[in-house]
C-alpha atoms as a PDB file:
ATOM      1  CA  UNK A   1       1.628   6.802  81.038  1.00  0.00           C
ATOM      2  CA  UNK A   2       4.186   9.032  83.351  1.00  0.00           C
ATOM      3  CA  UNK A   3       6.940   8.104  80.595  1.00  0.00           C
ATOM      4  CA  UNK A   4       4.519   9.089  77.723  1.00  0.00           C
ATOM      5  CA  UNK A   5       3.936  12.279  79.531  1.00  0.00           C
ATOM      6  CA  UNK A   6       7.588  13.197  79.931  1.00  0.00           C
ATOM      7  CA  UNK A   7       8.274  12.233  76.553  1.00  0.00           C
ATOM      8  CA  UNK A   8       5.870  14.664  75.553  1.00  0.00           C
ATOM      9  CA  UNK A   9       7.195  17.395  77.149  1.00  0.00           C
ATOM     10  CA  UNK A  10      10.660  17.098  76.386  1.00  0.00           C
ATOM     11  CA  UNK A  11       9.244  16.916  72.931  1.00  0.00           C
ATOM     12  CA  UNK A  12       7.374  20.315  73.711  1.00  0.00           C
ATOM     13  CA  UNK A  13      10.293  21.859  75.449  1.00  0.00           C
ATOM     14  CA  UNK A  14      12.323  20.874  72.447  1.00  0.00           C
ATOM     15  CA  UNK A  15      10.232  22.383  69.862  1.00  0.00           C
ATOM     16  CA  UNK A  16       9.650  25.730  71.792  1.00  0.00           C
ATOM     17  CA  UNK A  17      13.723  25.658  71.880  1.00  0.00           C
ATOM     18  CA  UNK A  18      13.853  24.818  68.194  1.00  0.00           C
ATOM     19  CA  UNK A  19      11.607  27.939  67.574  1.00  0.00           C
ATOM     20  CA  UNK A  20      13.951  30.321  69.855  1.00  0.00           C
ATOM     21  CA  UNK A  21      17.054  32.474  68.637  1.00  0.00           C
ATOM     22  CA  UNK A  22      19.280  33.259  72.057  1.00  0.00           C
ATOM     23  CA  UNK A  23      21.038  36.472  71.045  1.00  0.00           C
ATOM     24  CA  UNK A  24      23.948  37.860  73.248  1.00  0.00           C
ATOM     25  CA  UNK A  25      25.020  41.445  72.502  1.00  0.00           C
ATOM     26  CA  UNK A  26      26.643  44.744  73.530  1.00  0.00           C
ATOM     27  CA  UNK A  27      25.197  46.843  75.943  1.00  0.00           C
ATOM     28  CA  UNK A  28      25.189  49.745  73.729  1.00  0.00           C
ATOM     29  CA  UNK A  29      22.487  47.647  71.230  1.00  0.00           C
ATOM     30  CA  UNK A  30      20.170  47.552  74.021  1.00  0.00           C
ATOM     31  CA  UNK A  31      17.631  50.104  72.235  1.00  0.00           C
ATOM     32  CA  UNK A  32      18.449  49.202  68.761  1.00  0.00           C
ATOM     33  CA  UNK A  33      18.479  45.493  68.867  1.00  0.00           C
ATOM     34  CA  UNK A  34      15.117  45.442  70.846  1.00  0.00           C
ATOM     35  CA  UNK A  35      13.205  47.513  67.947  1.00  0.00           C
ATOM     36  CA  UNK A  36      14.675  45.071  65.408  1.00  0.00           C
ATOM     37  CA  UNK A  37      13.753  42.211  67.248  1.00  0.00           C
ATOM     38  CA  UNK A  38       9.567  43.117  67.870  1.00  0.00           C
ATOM     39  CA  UNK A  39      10.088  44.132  63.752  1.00  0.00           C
ATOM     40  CA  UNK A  40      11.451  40.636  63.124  1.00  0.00           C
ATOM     41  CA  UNK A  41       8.685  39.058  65.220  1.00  0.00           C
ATOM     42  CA  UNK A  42       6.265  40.820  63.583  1.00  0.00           C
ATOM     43  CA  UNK A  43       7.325  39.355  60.507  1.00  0.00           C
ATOM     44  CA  UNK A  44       7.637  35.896  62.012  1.00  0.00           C
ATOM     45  CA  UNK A  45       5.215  35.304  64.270  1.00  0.00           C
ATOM     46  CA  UNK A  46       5.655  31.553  65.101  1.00  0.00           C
ATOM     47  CA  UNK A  47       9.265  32.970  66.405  1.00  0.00           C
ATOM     48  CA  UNK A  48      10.809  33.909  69.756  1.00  0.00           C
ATOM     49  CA  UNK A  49      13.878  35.883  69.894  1.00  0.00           C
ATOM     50  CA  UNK A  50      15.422  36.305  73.729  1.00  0.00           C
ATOM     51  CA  UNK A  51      18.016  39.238  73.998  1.00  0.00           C
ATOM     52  CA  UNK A  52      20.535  39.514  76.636  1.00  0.00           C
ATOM     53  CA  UNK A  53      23.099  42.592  76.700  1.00  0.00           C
ATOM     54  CA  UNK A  54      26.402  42.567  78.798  1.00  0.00           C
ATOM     55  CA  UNK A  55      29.855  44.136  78.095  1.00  0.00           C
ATOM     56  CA  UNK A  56      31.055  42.142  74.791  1.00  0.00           C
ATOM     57  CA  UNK A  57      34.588  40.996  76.782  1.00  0.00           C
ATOM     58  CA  UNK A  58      32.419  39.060  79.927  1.00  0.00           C
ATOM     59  CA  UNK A  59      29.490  38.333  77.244  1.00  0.00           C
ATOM     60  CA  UNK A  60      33.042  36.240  74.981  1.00  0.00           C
ATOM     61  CA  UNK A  61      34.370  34.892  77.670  1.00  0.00           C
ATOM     62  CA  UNK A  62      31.153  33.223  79.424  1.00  0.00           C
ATOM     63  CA  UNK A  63      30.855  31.932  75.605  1.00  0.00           C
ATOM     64  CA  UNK A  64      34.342  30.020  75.966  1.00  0.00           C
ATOM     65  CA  UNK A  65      32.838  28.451  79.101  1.00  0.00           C
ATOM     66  CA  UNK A  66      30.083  27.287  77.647  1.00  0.00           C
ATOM     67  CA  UNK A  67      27.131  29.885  77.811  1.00  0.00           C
ATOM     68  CA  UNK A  68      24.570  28.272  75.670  1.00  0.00           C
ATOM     69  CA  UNK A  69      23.667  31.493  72.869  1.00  0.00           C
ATOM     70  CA  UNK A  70      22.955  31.766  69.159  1.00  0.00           C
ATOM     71  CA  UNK A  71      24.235  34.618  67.812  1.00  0.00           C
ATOM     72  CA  UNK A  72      26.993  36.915  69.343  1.00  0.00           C
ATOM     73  CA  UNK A  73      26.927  40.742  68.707  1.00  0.00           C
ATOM     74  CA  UNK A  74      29.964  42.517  70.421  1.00  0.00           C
ATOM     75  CA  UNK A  75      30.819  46.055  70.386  1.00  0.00           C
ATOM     76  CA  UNK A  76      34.235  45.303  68.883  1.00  0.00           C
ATOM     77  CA  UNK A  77      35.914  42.883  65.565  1.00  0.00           C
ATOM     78  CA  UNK A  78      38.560  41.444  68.465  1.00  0.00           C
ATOM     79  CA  UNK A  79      36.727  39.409  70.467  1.00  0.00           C
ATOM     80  CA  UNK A  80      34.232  37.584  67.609  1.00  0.00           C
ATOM     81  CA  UNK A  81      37.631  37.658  65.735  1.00  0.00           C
ATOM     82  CA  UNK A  82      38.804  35.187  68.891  1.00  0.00           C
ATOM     83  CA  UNK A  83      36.334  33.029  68.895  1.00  0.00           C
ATOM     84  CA  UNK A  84      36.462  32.278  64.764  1.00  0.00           C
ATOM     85  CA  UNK A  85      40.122  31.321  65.619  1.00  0.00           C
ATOM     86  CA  UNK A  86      39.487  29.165  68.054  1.00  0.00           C
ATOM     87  CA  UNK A  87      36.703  27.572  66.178  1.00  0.00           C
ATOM     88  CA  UNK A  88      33.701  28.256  68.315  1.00  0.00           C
ATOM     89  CA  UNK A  89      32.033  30.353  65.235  1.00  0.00           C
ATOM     90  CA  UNK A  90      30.102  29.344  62.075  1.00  0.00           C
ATOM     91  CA  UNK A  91      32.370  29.533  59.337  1.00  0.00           C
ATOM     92  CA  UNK A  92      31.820  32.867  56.729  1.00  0.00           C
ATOM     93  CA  UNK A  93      29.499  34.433  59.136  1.00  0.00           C
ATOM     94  CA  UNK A  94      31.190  37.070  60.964  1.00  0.00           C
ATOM     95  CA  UNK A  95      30.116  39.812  59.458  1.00  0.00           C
ATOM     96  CA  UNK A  96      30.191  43.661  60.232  1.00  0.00           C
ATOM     97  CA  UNK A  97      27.112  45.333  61.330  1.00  0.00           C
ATOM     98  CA  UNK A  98      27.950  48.799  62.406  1.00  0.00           C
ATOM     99  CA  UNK A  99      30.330  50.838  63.408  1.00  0.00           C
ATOM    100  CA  UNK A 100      30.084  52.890  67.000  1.00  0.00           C
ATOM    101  CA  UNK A 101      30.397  56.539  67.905  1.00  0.00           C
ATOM    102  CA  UNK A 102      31.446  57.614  71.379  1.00  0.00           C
ATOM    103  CA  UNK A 103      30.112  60.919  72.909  1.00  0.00           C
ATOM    104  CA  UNK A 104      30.786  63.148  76.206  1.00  0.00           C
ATOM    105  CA  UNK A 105      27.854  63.240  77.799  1.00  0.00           C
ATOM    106  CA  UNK A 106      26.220  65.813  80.357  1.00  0.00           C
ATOM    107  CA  UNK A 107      23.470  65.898  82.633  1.00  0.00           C
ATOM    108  CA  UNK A 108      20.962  69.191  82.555  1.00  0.00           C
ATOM    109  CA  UNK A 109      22.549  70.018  86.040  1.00  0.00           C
ATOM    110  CA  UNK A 110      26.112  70.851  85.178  1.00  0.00           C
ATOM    111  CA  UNK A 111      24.688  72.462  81.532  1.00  0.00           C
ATOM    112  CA  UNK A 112      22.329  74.400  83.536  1.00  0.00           C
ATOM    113  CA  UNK A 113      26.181  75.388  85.255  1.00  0.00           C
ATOM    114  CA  UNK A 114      27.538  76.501  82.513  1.00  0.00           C
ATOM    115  CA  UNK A 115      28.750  72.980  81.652  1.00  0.00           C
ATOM    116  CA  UNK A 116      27.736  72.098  77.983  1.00  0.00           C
ATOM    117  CA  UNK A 117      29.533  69.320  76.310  1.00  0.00           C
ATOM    118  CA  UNK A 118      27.931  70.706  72.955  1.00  0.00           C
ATOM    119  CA  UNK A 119      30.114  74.070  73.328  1.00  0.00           C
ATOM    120  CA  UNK A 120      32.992  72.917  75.604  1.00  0.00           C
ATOM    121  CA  UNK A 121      33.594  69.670  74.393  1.00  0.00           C
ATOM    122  CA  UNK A 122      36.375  67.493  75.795  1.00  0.00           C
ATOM    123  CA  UNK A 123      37.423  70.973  77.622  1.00  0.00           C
ATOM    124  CA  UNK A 124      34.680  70.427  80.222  1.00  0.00           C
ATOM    125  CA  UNK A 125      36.251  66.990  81.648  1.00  0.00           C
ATOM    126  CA  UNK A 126      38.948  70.082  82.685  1.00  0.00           C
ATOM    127  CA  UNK A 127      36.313  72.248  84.669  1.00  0.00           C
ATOM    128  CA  UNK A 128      37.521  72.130  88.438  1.00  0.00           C
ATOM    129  CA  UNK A 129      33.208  70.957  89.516  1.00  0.00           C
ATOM    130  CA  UNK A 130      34.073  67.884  86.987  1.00  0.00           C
ATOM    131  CA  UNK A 131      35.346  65.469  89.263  1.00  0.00           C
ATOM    132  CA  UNK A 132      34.056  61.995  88.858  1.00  0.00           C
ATOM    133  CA  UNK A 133      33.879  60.334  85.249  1.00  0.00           C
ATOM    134  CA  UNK A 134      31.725  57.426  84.351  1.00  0.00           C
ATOM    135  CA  UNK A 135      33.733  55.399  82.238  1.00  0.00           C
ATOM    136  CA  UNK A 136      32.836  51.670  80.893  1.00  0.00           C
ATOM    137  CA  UNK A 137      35.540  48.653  82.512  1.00  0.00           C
ATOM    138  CA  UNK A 138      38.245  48.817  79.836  1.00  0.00           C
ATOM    139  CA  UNK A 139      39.143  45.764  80.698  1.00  0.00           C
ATOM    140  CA  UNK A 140      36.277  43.697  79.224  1.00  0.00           C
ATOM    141  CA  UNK A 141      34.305  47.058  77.237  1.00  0.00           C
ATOM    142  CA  UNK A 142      35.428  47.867  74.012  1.00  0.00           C
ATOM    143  CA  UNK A 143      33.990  51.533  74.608  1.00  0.00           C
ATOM    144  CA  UNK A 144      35.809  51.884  77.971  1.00  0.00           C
ATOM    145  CA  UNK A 145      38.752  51.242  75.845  1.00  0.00           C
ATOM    146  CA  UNK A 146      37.525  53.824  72.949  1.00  0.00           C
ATOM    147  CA  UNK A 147      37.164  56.171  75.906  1.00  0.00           C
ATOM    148  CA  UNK A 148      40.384  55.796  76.999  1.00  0.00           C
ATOM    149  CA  UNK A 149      41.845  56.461  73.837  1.00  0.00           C
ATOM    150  CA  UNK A 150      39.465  59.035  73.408  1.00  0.00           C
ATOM    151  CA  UNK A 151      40.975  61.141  76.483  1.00  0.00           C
ATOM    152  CA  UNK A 152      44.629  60.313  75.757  1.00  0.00           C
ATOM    153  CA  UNK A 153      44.311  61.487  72.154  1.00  0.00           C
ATOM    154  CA  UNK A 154      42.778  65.096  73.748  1.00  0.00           C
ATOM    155  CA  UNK A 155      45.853  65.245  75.610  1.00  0.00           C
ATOM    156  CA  UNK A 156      43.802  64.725  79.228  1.00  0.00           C
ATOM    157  CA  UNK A 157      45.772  60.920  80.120  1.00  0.00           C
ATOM    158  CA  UNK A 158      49.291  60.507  78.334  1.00  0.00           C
ATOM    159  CA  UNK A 159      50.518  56.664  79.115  1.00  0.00           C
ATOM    160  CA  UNK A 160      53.043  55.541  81.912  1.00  0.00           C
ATOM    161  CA  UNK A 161      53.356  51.614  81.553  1.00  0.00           C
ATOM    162  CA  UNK A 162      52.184  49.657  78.624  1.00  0.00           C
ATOM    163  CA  UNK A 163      49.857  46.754  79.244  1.00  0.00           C
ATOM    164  CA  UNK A 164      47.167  44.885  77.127  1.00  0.00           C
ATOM    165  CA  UNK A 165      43.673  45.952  78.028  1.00  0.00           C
ATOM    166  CA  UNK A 166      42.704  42.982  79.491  1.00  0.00           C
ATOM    167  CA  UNK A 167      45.548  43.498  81.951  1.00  0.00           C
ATOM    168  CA  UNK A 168      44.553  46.836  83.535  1.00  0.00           C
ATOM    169  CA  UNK A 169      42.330  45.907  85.974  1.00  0.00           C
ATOM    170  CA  UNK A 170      44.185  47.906  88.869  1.00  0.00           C
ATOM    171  CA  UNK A 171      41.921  50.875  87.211  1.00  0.00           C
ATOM    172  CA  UNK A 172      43.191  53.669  84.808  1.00  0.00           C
ATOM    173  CA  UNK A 173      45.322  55.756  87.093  1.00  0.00           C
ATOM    174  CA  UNK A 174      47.530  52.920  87.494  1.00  0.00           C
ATOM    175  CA  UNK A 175      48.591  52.856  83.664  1.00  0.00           C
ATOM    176  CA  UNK A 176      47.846  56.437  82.762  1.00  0.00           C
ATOM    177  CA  UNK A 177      49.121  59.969  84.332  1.00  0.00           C
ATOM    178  CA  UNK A 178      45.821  61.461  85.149  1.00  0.00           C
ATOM    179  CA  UNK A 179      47.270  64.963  85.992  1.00  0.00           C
ATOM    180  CA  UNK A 180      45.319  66.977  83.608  1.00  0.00           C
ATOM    181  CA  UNK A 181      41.912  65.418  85.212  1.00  0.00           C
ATOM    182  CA  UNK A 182      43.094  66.570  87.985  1.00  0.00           C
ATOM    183  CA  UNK A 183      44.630  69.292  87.796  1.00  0.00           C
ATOM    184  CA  UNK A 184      42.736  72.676  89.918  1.00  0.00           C
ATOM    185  CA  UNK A 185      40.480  70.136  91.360  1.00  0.00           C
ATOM    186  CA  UNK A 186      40.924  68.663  95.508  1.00  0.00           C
ATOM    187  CA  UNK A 187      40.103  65.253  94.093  1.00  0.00           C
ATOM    188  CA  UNK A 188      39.096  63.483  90.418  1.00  0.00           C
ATOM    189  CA  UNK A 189      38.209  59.662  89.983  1.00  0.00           C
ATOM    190  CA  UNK A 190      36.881  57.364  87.723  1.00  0.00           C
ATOM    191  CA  UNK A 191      33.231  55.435  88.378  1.00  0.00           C
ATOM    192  CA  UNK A 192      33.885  52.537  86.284  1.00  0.00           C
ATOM    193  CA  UNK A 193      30.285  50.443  84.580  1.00  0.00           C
ATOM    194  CA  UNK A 194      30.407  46.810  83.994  1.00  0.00           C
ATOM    195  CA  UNK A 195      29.504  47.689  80.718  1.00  0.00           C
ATOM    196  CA  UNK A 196      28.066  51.012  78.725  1.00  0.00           C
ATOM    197  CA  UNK A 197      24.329  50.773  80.012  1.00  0.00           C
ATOM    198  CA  UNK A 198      25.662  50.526  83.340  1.00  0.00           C
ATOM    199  CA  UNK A 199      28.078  53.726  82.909  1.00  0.00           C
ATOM    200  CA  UNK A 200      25.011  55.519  81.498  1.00  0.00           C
ATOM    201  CA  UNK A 201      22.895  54.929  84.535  1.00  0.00           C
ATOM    202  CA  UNK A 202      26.052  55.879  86.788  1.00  0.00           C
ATOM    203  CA  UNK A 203      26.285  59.048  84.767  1.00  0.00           C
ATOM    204  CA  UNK A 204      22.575  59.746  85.159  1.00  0.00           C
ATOM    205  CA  UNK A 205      22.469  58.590  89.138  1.00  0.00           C
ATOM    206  CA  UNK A 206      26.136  59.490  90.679  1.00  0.00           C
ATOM    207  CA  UNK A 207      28.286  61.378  88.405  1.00  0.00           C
ATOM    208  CA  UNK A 208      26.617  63.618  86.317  1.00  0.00           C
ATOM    209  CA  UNK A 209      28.522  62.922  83.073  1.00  0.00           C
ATOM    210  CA  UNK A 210      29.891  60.216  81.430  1.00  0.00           C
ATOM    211  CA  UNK A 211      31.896  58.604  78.195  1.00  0.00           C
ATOM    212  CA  UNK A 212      28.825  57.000  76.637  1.00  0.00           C
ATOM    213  CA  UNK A 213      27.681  55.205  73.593  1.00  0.00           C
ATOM    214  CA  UNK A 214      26.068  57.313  70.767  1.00  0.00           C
ATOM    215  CA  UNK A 215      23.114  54.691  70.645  1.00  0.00           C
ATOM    216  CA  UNK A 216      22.845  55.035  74.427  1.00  0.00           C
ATOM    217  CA  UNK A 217      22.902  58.625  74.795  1.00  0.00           C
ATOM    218  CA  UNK A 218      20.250  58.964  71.960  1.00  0.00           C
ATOM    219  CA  UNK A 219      17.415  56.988  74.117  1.00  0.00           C
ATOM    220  CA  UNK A 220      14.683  58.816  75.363  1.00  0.00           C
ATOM    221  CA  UNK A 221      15.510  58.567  79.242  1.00  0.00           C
ATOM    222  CA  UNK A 222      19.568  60.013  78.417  1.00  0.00           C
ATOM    223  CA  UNK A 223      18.239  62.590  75.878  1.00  0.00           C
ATOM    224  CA  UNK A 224      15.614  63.896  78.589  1.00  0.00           C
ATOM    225  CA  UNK A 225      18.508  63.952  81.035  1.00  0.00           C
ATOM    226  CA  UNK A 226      21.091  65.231  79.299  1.00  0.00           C
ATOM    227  CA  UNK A 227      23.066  66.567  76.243  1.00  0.00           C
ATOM    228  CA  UNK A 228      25.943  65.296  74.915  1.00  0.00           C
ATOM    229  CA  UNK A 229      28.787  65.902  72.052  1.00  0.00           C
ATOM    230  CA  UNK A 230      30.136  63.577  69.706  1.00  0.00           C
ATOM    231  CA  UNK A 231      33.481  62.626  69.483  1.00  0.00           C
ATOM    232  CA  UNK A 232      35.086  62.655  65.750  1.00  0.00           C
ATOM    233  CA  UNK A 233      35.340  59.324  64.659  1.00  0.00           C
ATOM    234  CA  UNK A 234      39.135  59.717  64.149  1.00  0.00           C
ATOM    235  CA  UNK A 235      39.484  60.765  67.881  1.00  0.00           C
ATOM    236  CA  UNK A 236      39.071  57.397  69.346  1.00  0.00           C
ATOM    237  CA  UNK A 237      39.951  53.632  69.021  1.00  0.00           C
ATOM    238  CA  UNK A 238      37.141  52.771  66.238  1.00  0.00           C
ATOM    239  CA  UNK A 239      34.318  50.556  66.877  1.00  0.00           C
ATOM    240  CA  UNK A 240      33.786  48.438  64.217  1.00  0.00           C
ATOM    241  CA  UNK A 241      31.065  46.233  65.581  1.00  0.00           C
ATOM    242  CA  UNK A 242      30.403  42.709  64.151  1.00  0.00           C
ATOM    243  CA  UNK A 243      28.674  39.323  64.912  1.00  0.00           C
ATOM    244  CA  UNK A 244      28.457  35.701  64.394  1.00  0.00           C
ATOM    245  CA  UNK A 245      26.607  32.366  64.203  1.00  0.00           C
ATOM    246  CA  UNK A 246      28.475  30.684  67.009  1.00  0.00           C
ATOM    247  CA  UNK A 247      29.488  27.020  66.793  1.00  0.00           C
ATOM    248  CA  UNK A 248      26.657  24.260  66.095  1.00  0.00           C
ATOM    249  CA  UNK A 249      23.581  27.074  66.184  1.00  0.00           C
ATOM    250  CA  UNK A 250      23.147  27.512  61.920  1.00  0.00           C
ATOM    251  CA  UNK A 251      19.591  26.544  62.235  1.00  0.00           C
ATOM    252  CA  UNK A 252      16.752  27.978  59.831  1.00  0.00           C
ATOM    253  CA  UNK A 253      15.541  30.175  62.092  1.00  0.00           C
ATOM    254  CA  UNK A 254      19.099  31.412  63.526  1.00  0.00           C
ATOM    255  CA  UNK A 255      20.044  32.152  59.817  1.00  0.00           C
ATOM    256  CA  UNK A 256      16.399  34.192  59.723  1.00  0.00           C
ATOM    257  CA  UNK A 257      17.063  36.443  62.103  1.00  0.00           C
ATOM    258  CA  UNK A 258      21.377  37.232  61.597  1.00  0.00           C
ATOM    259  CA  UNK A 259      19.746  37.387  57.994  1.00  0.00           C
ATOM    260  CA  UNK A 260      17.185  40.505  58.921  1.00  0.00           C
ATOM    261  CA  UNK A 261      20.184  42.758  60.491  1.00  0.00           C
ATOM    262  CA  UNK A 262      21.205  43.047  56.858  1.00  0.00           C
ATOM    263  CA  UNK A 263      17.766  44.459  55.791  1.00  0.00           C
ATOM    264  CA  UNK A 264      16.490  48.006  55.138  1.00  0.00           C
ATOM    265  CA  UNK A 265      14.065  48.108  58.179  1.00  0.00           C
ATOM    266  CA  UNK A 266      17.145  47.075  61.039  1.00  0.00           C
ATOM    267  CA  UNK A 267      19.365  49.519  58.905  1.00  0.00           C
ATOM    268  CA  UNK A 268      17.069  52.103  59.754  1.00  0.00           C
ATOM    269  CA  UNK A 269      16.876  51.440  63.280  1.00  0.00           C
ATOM    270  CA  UNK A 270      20.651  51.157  63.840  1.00  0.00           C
ATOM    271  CA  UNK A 271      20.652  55.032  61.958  1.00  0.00           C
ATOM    272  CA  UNK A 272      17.695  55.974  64.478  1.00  0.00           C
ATOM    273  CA  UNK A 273      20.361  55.156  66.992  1.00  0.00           C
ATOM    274  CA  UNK A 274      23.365  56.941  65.709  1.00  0.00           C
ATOM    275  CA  UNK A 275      25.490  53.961  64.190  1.00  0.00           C
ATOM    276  CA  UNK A 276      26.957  54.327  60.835  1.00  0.00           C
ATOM    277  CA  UNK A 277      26.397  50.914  58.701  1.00  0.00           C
ATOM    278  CA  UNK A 278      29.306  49.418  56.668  1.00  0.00           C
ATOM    279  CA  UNK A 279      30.740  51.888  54.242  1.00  0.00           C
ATOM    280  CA  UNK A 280      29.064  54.755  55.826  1.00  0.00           C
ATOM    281  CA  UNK A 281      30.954  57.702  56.660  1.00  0.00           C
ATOM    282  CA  UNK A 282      29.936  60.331  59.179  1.00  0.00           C
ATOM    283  CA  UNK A 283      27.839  63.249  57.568  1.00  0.00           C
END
């Protein structure tokens, strides 16, 4: 009887897994990729889709050592890119889904200051009262990296040592002459987020303005906050966001829901968000 019984519910527990698509994603799809999930579960009802959002570089490598996941939506082509190589990916099914748009973003303090990122743009990282930046790890965050590139191609870090992203983890100061952060100002630093949800809430909490995500900065809690201008897509290292069907995990219901990003209803949300689909180009 005790053996029937835990036959059973391995049975039960095997079914309710069978039923379940584990999504790992970028941070900055924490909005968007929750609306398109309850729209796909409304659809399919007898479905369960868990969501869990990191930077995409921890989110790849935790998938080399083994994290048990479905689908894999990064913030970046590189890292998904690594993982088809390596052949941890569904063949044919990296695909592009969007492509992401960095912004400066403000809190109503420092615009109530005189500080507004919509006017001032990249000029108001040079105010002397702007002197801590939230900026995502560019070691593992493909939009710390875009705002990296973002500053240097303003002219506010110029490059003093080459090294691969993954390599500067001895912070941005160490690879980059910071002097026109800091220039006029008794100190500047960088508040670095584990990803670009965390950077938002540092931004919101501790520093007062931050290199954000478009599709972050667009929520309701950042847009109540805060304003924020958008960077021109040529001004940065572009996001071209994709995902996969990782190795072993085609089943019916995985191929359902990496199906649905291509409809019309997630296309709208990702627009709702501020991310331009394939082929799109900024209006």
């Amino acid at each position: 009887m005790i053996r029937v019984v835990c036959v059973g519910l391995l049975m039960l527990g095997w079914a309710l897994a069978q039923n379940t698509v584990r999504v790992v994603a970028a941070a900055d799809l924490q909005y968007a990729l929750s609306e398109i999930a309850q729209a796909f579960l409304r659809q399919n009802p007898g479905l369960k889709v868990e969501l869990s959002f990191g930077s995409s570089g921890k989110i790849y490598t935790q998938i080399v050592q083994g994290l048990p996941a479905d689908i894999y939506f990064s913030a970046d082509e590189a890292f998904p890119h690594q993982l088809e190589q390596a052949g941890r990916t569904v063949p044919g099914t990296l695909r592009l889904y969007a492509v992401g748009r960095m912004v400066i973003w403000a809190s109503n303090r420092l615009v109530q200051q005189g500080l507004d990122p919509r006017q001032l743009g990249p000029r108001i990282l040079l105010d002397p009262r702007v002197t801590r930046l939230a900026v995502a790890n560019p070691v593992h965050a493909p939009y710390g990296r875009a705002g990296v590139t973002l500053l240097e191609r303003f002219g506010l870090l110029r490059p003093t040592r080459p090294a691969r992203w993954e390599e500067m983890t001895a912070g941005i100061p160490a690879y980059y002459d910071v002097a026109p952060l800091q220039r006029g100002k008794a100190s500047f630093e960088f508040v670095y987020g584990e990803n670009i949800s965390q950077t938002a809430q540092l931004a919101l909490t501790s520093t007062n303005i931050g290199l954000l995500a478009l599709s972050i900065a667009k929520s309701e809690a950042m847009e109540r906050a805060g304003v924020y201008w958008l960077a021109p897509l040529s001004s940065h290292l572009r996001l071209n966001q994709t995902f996969v069907i990782l190795q072993g995990q085609d089943r019916p219901e995985v191929r359902r829901f990496y199906d649905y990003i291509n409809t019309a209803e997630a296309h709208r949300v990702l627009r709702k968000y501020g991310f331009l689909l394939p082929g799109e180009q900024p209006e």
